[in-house]
C-alpha atoms as a PDB file:
ATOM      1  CA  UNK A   1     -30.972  24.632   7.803  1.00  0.00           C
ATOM      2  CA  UNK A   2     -30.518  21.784   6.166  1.00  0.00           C
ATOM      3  CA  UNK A   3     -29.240  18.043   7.543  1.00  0.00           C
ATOM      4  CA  UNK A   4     -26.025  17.891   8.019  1.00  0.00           C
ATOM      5  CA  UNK A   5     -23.516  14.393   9.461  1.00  0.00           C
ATOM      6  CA  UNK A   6     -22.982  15.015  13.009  1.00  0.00           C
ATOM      7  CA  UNK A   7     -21.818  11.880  15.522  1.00  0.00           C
ATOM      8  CA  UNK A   8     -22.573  11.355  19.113  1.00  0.00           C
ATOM      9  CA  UNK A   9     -21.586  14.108  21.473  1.00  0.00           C
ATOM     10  CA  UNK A  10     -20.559  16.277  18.253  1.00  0.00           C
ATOM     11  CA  UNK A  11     -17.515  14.860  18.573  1.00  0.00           C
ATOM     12  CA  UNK A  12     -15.387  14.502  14.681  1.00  0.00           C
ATOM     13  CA  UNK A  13     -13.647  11.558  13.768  1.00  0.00           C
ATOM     14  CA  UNK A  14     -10.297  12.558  12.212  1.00  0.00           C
ATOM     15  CA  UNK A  15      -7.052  10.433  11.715  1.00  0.00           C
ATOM     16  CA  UNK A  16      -6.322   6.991  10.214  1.00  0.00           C
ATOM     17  CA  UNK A  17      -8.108   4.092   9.586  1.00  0.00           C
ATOM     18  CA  UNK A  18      -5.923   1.670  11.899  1.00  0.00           C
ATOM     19  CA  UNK A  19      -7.006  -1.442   9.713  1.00  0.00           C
ATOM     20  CA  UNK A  20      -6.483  -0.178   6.739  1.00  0.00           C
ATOM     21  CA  UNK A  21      -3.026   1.569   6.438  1.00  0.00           C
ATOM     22  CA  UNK A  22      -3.004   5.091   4.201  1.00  0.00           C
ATOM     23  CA  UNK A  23      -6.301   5.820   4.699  1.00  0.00           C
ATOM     24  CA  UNK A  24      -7.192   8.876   6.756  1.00  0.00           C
ATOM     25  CA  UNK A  25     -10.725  10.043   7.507  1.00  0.00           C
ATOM     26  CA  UNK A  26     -11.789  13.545   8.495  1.00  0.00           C
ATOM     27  CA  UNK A  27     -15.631  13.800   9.176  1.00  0.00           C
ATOM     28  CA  UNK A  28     -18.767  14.706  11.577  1.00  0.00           C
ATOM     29  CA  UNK A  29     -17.945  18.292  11.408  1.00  0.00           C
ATOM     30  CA  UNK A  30     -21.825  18.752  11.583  1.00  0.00           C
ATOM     31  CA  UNK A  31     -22.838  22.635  10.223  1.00  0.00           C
ATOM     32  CA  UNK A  32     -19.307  23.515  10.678  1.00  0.00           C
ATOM     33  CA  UNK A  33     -17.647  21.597   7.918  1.00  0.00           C
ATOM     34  CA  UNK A  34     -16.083  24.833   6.104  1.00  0.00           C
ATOM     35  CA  UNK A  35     -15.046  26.674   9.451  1.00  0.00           C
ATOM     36  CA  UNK A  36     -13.153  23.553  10.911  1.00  0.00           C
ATOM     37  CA  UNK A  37     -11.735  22.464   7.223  1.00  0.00           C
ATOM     38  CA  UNK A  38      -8.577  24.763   7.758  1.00  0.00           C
ATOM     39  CA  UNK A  39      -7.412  24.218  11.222  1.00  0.00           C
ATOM     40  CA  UNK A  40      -8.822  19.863  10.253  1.00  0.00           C
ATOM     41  CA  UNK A  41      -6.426  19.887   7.235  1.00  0.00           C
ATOM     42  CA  UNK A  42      -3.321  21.136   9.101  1.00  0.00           C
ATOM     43  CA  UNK A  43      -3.879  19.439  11.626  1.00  0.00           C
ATOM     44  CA  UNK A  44      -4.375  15.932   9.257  1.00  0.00           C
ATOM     45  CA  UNK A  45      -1.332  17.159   6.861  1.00  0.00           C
ATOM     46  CA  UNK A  46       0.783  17.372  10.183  1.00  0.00           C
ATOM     47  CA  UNK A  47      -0.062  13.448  11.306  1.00  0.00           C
ATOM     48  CA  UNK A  48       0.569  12.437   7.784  1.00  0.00           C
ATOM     49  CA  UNK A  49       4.190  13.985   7.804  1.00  0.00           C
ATOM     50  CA  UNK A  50       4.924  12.254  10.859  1.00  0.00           C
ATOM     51  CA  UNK A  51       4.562  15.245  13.729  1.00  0.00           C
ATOM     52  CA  UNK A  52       3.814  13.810  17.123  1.00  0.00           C
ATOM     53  CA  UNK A  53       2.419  16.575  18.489  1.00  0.00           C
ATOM     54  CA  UNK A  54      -0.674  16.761  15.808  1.00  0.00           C
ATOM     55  CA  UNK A  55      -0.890  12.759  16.662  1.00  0.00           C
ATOM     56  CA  UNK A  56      -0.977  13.378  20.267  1.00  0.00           C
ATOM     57  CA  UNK A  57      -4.171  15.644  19.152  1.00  0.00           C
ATOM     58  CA  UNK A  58      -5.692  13.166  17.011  1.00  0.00           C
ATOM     59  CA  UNK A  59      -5.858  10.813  19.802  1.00  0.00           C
ATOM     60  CA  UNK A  60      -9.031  12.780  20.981  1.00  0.00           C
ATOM     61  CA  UNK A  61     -10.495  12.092  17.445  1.00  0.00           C
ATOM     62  CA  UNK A  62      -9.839   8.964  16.802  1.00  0.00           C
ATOM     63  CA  UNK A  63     -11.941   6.820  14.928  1.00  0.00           C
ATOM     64  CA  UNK A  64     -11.227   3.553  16.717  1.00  0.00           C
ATOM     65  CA  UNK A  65     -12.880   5.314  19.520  1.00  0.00           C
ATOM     66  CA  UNK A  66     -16.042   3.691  19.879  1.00  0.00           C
END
């Protein structure tokens, strides 16, 4: 198995940038990059168009977390 970018508590960051406006981030996926890419891209395509509920989500992922 080789190395793969994991973050504390396995936790992904996903969502926007909040200083730097149009830039979204999806990573931390760990070994699971290509099973999580799907339901990840929805659910980033949805926040981009505006849907609430995939923001509400993203909350959980944010990357201002820390």
């Amino acid at each position: 198995m080789s190395v793969s970018a994991r973050l504390c508590r396995q936790l992904k960051l996903i969502g926007q940038v909040p200083e730097h406006k149009g830039l979204w981030c999806a990573f931390g996926h760990g070994h699971l990059g290509l099973t999580g890419a799907v339901g990840t891209g929805l659910l980033l395509a949805q926040a981009m168009s505006g849907s609430a509920p995939a923001q509400k989500v993203l909350e959980l992922f944010a990357v201002n977390r820390f």
